[in-house]
N, C-alpha and C. Protein backbone atom coordinates (compact mmCIF):
# COMPACT_ATOMS: atom_id res chain seq x y z
N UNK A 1 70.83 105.90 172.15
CA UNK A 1 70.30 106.44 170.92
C UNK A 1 70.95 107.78 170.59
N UNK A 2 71.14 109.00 172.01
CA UNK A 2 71.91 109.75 171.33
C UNK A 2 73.01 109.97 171.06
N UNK A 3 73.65 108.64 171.75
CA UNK A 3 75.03 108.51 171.54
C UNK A 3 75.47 108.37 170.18
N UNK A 4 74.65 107.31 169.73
CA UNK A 4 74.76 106.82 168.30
C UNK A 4 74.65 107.74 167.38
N UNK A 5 73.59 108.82 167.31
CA UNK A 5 73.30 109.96 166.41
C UNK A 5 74.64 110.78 166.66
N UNK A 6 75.05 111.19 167.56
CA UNK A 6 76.23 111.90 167.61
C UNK A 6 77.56 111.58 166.72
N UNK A 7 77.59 110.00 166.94
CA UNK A 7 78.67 109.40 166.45
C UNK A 7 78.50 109.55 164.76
N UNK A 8 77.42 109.62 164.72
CA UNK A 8 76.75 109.47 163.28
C UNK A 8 77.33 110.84 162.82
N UNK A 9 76.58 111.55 163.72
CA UNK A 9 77.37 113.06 162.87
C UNK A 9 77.86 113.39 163.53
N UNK A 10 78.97 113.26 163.67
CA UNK A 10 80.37 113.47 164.13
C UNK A 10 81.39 112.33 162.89
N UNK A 11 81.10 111.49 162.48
CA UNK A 11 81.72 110.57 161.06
C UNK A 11 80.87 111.23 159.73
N UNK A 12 80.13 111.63 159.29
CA UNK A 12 79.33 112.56 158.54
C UNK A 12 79.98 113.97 159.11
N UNK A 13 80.45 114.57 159.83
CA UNK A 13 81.01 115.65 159.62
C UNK A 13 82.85 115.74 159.40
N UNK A 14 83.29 114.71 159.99
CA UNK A 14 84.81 114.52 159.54
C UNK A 14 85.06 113.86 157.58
N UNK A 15 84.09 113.25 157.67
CA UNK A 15 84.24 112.45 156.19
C UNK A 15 84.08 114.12 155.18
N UNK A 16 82.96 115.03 155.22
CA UNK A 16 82.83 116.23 155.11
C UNK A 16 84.16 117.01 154.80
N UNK A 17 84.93 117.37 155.66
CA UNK A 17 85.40 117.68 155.99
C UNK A 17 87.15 117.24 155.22
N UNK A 18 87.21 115.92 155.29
CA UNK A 18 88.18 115.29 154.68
C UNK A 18 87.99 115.79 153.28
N UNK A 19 85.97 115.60 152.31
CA UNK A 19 86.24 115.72 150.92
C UNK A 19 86.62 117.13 150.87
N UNK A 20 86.38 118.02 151.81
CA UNK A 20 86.18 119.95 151.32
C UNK A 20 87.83 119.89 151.04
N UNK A 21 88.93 119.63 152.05
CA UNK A 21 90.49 119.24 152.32
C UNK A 21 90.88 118.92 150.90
N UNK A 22 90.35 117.47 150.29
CA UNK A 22 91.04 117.27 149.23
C UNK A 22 90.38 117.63 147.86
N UNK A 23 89.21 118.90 148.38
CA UNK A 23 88.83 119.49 147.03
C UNK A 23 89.45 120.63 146.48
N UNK A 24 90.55 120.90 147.54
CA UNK A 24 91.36 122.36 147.64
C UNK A 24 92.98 122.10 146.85
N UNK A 25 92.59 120.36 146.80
CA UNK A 25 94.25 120.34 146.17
C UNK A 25 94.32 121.00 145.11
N UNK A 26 95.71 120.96 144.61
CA UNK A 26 95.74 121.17 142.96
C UNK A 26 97.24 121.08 142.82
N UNK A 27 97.34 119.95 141.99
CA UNK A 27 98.36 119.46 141.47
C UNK A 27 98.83 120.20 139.63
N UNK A 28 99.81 119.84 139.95
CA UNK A 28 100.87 120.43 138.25
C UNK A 28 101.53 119.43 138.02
N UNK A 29 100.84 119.02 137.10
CA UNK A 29 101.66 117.64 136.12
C UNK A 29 102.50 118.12 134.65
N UNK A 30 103.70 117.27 134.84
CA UNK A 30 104.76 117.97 133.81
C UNK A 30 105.45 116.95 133.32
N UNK A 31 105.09 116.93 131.78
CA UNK A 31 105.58 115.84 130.71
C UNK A 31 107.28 115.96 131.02
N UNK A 32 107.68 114.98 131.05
CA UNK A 32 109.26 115.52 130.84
C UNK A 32 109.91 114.32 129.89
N UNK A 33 110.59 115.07 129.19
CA UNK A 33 111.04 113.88 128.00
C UNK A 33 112.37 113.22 128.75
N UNK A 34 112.29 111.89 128.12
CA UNK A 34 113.86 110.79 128.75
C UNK A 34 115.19 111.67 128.27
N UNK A 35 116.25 111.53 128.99
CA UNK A 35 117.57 111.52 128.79
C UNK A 35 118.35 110.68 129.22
N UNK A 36 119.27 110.17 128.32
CA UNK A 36 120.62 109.34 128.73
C UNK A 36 120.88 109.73 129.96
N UNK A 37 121.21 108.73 131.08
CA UNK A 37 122.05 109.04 132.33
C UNK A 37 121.13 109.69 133.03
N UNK A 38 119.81 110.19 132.64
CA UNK A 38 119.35 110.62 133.92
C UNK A 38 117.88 109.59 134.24
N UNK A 39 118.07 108.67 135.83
CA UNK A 39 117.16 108.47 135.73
C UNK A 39 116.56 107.14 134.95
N UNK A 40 115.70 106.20 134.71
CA UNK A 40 115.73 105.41 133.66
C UNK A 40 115.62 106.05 132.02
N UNK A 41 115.81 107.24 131.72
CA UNK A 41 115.80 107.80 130.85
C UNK A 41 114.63 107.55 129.98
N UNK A 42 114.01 107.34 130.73
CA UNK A 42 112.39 107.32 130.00
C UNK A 42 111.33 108.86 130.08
N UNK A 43 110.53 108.66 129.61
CA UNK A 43 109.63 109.66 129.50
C UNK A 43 108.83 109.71 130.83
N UNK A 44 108.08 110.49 131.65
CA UNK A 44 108.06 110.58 132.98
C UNK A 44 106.34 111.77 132.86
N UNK A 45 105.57 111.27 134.06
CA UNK A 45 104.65 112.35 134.19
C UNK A 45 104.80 112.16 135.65
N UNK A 46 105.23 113.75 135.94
CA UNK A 46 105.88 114.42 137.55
C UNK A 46 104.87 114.95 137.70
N UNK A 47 104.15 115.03 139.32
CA UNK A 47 103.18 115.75 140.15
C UNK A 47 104.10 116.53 141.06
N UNK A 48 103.53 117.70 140.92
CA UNK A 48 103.58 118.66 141.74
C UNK A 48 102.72 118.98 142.68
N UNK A 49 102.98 119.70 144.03
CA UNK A 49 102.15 120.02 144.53
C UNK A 49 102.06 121.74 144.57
N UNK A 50 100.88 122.09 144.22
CA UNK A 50 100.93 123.14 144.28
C UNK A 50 99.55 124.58 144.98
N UNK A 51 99.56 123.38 145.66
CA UNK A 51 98.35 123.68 146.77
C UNK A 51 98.98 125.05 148.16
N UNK A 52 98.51 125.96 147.94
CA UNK A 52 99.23 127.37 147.85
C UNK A 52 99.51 127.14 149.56
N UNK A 53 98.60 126.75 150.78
CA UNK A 53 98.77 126.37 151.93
C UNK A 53 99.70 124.88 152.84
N UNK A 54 100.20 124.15 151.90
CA UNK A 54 100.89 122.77 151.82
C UNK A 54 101.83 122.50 152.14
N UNK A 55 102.16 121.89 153.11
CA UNK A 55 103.71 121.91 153.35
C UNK A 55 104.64 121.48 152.48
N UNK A 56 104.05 120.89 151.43
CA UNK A 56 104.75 120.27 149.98
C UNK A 56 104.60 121.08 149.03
N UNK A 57 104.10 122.57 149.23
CA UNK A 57 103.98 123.39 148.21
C UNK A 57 105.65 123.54 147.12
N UNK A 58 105.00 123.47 145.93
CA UNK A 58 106.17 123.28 144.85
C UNK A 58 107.26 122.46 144.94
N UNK A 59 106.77 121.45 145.81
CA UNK A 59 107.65 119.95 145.85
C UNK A 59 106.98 118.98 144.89
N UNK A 60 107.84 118.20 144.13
CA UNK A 60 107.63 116.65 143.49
C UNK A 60 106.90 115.66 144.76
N UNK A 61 105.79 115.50 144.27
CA UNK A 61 105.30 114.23 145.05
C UNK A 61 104.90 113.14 144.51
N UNK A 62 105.52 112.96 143.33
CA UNK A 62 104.85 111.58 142.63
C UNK A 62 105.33 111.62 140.99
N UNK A 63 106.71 110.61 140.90
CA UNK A 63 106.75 110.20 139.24
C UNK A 63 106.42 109.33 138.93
N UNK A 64 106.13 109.04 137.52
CA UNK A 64 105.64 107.71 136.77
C UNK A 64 106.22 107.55 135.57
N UNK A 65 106.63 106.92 135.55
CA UNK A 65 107.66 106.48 134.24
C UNK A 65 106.52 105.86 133.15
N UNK A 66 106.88 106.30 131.84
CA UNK A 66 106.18 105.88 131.07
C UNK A 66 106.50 104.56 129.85
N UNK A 67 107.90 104.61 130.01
CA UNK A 67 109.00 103.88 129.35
C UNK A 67 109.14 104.17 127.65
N UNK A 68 110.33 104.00 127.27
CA UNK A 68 110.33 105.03 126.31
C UNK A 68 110.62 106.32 126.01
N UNK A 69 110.96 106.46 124.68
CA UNK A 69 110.84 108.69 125.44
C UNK A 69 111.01 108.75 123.77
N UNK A 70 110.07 110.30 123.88
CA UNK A 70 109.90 110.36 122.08
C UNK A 70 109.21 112.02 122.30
N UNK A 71 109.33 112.72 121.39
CA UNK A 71 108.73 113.96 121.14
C UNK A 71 107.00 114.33 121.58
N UNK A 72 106.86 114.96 122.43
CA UNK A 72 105.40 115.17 122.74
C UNK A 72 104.48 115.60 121.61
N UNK A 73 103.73 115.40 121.90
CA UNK A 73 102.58 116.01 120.77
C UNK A 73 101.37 116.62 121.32
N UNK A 74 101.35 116.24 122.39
CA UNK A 74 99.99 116.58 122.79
C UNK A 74 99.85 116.21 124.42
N UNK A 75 99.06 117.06 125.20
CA UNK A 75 98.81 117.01 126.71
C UNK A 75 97.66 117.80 127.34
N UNK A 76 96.58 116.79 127.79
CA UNK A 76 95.27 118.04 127.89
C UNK A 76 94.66 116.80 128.85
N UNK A 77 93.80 117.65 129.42
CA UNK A 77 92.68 116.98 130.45
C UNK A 77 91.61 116.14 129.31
N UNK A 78 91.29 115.20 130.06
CA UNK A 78 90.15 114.10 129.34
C UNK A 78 88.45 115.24 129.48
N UNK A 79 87.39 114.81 128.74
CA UNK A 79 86.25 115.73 128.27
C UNK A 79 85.45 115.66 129.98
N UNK A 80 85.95 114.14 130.92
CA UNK A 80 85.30 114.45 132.39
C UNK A 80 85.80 115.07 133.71
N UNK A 81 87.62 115.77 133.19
CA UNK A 81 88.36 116.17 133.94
C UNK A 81 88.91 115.29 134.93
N UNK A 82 88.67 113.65 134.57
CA UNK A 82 89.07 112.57 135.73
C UNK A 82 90.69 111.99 135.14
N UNK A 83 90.54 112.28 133.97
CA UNK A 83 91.83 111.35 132.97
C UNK A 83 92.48 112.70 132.53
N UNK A 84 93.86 112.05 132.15
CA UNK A 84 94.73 113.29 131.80
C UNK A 84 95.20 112.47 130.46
N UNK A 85 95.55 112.57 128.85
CA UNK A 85 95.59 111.94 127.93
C UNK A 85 97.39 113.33 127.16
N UNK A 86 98.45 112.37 126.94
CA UNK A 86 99.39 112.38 126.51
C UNK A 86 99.48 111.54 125.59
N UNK A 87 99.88 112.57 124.34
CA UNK A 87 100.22 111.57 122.71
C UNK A 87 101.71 112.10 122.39
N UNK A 88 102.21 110.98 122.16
CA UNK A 88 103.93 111.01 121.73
C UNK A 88 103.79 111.03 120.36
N UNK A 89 104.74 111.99 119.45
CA UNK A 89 104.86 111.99 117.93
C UNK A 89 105.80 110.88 117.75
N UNK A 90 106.59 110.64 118.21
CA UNK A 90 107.74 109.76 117.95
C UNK A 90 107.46 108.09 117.57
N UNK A 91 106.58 107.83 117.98
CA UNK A 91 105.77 106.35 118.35
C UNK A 91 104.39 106.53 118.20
N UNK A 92 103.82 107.65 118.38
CA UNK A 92 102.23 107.72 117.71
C UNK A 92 101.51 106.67 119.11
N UNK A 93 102.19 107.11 120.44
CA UNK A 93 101.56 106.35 121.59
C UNK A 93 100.70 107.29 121.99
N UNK A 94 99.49 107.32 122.57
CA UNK A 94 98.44 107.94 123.57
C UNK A 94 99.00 107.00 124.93
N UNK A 95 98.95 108.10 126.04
CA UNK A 95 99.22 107.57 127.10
C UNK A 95 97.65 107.99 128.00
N UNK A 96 97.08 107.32 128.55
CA UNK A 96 95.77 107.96 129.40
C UNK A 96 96.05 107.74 131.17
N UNK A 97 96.25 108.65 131.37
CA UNK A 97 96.15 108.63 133.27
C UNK A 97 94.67 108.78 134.16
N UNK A 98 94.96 107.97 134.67
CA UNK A 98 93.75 108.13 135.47
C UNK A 98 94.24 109.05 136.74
N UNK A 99 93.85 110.33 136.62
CA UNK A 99 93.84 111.37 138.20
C UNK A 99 93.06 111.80 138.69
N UNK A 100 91.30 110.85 138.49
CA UNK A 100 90.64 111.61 139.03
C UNK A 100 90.57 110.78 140.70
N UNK A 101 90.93 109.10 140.76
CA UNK A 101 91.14 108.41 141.97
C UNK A 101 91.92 109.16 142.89
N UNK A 102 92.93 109.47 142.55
CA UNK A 102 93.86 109.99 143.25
C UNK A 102 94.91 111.54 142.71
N UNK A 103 94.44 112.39 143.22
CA UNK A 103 95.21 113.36 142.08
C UNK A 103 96.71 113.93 142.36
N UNK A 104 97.30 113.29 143.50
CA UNK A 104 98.32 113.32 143.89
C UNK A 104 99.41 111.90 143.32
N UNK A 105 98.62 110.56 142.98
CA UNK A 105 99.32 109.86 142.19
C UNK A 105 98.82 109.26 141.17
N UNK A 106 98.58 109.99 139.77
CA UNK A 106 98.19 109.52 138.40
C UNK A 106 98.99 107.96 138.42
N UNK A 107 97.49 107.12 137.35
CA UNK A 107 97.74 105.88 137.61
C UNK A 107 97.89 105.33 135.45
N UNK A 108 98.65 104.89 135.55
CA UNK A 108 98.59 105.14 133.87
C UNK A 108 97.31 104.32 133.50
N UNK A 109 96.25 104.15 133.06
CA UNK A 109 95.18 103.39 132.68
C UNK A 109 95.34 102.93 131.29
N UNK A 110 96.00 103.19 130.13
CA UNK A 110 96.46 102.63 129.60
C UNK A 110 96.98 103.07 128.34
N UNK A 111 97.50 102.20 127.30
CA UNK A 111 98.80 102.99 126.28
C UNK A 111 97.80 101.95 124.54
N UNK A 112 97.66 103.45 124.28
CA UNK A 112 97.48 102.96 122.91
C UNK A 112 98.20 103.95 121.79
N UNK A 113 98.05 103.03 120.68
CA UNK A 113 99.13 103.31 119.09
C UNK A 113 97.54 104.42 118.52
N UNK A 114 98.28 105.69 118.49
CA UNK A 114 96.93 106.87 117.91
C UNK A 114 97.68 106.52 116.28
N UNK A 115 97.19 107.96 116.12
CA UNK A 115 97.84 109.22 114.70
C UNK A 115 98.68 109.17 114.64
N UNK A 116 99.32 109.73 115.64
CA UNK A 116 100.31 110.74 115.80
C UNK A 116 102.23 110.87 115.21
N UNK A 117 102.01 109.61 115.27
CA UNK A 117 103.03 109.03 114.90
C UNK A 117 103.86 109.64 113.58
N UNK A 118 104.81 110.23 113.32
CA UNK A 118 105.39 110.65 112.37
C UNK A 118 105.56 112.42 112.81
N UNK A 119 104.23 112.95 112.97
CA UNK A 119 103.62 114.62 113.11
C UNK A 119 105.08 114.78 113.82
N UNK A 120 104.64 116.55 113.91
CA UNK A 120 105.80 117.01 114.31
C UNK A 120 105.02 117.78 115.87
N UNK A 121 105.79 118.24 116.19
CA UNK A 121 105.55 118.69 117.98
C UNK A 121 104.29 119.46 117.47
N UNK A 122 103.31 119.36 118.16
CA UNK A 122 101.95 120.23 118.14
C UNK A 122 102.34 121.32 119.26
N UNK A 123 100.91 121.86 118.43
CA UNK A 123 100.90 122.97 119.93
C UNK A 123 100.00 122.66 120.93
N UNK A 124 99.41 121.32 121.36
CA UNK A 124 98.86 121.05 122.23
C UNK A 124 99.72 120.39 123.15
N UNK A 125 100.86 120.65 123.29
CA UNK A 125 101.85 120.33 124.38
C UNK A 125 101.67 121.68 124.93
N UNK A 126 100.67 122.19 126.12
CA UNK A 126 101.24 123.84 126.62
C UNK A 126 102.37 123.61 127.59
N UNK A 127 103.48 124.69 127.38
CA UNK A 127 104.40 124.85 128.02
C UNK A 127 104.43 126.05 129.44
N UNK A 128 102.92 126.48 129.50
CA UNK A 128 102.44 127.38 130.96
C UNK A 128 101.04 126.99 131.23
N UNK A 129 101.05 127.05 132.35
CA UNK A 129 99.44 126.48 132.94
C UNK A 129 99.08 127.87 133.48
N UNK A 130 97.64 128.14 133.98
CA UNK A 130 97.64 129.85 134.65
C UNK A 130 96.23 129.02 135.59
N UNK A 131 96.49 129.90 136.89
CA UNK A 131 95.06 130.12 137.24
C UNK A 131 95.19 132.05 137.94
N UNK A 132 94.41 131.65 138.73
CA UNK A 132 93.68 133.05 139.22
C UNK A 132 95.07 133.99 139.47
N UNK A 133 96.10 133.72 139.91
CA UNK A 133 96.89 134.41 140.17
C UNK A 133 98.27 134.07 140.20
N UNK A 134 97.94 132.70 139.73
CA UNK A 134 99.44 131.96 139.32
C UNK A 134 99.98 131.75 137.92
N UNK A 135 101.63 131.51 137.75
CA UNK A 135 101.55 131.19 136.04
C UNK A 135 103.10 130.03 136.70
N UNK A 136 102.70 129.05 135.64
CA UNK A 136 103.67 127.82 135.74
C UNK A 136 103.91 127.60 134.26
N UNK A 137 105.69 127.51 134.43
CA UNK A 137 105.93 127.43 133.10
C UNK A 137 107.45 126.32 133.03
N UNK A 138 107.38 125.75 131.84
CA UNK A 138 108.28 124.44 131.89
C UNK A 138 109.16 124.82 131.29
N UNK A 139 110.62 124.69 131.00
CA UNK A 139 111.92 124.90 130.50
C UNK A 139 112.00 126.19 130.34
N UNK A 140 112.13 126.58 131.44
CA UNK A 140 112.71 128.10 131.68
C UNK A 140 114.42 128.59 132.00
N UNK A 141 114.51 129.52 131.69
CA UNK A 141 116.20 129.49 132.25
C UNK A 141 116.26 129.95 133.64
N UNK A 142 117.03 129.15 134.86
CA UNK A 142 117.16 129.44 136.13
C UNK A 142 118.67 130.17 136.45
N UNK A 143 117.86 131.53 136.48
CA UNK A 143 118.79 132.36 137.02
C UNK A 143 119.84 132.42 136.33
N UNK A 144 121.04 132.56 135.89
CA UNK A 144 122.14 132.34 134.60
C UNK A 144 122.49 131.88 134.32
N UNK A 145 121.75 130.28 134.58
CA UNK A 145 122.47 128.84 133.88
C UNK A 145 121.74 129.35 132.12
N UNK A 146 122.65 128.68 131.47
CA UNK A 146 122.72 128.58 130.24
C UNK A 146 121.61 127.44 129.25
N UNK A 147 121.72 126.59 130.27
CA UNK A 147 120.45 125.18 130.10
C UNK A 147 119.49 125.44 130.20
N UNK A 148 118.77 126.43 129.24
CA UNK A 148 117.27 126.69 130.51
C UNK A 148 115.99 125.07 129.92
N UNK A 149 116.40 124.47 129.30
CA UNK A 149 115.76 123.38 129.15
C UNK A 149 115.28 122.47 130.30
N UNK A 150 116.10 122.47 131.23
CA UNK A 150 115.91 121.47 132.65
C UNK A 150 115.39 122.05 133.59
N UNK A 151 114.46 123.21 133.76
CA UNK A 151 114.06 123.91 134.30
C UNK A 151 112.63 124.30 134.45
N UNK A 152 111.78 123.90 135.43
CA UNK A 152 110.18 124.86 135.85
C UNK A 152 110.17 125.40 136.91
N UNK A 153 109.21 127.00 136.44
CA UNK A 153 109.24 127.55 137.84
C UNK A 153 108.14 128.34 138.27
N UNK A 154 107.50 128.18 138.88
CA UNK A 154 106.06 128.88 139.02
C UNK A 154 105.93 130.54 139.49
N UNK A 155 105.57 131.52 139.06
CA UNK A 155 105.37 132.83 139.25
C UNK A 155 104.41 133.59 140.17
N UNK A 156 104.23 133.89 140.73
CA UNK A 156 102.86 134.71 141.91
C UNK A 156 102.64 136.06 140.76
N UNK A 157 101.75 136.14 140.86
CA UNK A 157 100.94 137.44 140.71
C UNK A 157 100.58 138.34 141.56
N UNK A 158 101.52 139.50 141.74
CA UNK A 158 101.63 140.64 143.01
C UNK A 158 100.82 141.67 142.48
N UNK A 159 99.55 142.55 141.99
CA UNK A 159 98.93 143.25 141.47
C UNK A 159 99.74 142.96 139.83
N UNK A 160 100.61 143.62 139.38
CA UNK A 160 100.71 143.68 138.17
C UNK A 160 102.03 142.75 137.96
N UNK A 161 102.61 142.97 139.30
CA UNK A 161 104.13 142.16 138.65
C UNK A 161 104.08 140.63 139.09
N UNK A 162 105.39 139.96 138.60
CA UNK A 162 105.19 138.14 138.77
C UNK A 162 106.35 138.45 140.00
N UNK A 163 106.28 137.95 140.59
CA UNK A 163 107.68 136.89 141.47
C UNK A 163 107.48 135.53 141.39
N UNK A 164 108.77 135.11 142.22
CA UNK A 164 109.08 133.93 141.61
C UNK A 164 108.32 133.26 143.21
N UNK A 165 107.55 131.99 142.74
CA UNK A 165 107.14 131.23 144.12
C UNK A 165 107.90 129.91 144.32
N UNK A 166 108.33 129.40 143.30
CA UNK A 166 109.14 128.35 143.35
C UNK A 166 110.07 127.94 142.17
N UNK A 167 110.66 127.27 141.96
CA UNK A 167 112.20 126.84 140.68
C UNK A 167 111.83 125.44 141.35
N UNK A 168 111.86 124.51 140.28
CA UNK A 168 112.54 122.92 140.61
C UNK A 168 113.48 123.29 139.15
N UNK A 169 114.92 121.85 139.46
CA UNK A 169 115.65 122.23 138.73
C UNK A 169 115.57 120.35 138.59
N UNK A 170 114.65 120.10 137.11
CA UNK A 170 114.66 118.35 136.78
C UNK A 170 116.11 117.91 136.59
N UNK A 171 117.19 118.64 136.24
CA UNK A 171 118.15 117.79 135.78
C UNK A 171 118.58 117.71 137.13
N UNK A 172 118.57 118.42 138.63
CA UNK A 172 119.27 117.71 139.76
C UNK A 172 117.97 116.36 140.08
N UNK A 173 117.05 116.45 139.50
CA UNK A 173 116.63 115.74 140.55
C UNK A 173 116.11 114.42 139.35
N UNK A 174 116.86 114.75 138.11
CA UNK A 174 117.25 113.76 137.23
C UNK A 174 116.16 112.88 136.66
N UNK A 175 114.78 113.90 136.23
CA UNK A 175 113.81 113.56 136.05
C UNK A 175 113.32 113.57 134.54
N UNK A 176 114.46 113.76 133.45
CA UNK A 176 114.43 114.79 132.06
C UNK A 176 113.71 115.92 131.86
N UNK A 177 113.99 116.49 130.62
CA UNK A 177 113.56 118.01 130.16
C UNK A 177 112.20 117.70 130.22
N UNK A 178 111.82 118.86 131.50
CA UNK A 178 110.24 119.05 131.39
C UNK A 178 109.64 120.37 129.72
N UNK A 179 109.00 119.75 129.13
CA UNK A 179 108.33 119.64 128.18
C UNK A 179 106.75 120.61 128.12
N UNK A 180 106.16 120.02 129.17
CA UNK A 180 104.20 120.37 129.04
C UNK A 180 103.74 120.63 130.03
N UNK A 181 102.96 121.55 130.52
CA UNK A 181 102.31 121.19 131.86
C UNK A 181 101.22 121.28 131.84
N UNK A 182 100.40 120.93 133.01
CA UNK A 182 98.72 120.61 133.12
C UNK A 182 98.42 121.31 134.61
N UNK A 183 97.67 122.11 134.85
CA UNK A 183 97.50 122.46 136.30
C UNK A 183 95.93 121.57 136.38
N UNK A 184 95.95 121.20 137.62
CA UNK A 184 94.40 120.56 137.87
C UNK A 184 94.00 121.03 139.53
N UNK A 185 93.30 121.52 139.09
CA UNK A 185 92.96 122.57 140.83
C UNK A 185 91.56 121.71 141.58
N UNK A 186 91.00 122.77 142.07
CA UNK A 186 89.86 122.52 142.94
C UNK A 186 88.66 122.05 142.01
């Protein structure tokens, strides 16, 4: 009998334990529009990791091709924070992800024909995400390349000044021009 209670909580304290772990993630998702030659040249939603303790901190851990590629319009968390919802101007597509299953690999849940179609780039594409002491920002220029289109790079907050915490550079890793980003934390 007290073996069993032990076992009991001892699986009630690891399961615990596992949700506190993956309540600490926080991923950075980044629209990136298709290009010729890179990649299937489709439109793409890239996960980041950006979980400040991680051994994958500011590494790609997960693309999804969306197929297609057309002017963003829009990129924002769903009203339960479980879905992430992308609208293309180009095609007037809504794309809806499901990240609340898994927030390390958004699952596309599904593609419908909105509005949008015709509009011109909104400003609900944000191009910086912020939290407490971080700022992430998409098509930046890296260091004195001239392209700064193929470029995100996340900033630390040192009392007043930024440094740099990480650079990915999409065109080596041939993912197209990142576009939007979304931070989704704890």
């Amino acid at each position: 009998m007290f073996r069993a209670r032990w076992f009991a909580a001892a699986a009630l304290a690891a399961a615990l334990a596992c949700n506190a772990a993956a309540a600490q993630q926080q991923y950075l998702y980044v629209w990136t529009a298709g290009v010729d030659g890179q990649g299937d040249g489709s439109d793409k939603l890239v996960t980041v990791d950006v979980t400040r303790r991680s051994d994958r901190y500011g590494r790609i851990v997960h693309t999804l091709s969306v197929g297609g590629r057309g002017e963003l319009a829009s990129l924002g968390l769903t009203l339960d924070g479980r879905g992430l919802r992308a609208a293309r101007a180009s095609d007037g597509r809504i794309f809806e992800f499901d990240v609340g299953s898994d927030r390390s690999r958004p699952r596309l849940r599904r593609v419908t024909v909105g509005t949008a179609a015709g509009s011109a780039v909104a400003d609900g594409a944000p191009r910086e995400a912020r939290d407490d002491r971080r700022v992430f920002a998409a098509g930046v220029r890296l260091r004195d390349d001239p392209d700064p289109v193929h470029f995100g790079r996340a900033y630390e907050r040192d009392g007043e000044a930024l440094t740099i915490a990480f650079e990915i550079d999409f065109r080596a890793s041939r993912l197209g021009l990142p576009r939007a980003v979304m931070l989704l934390g704890p």
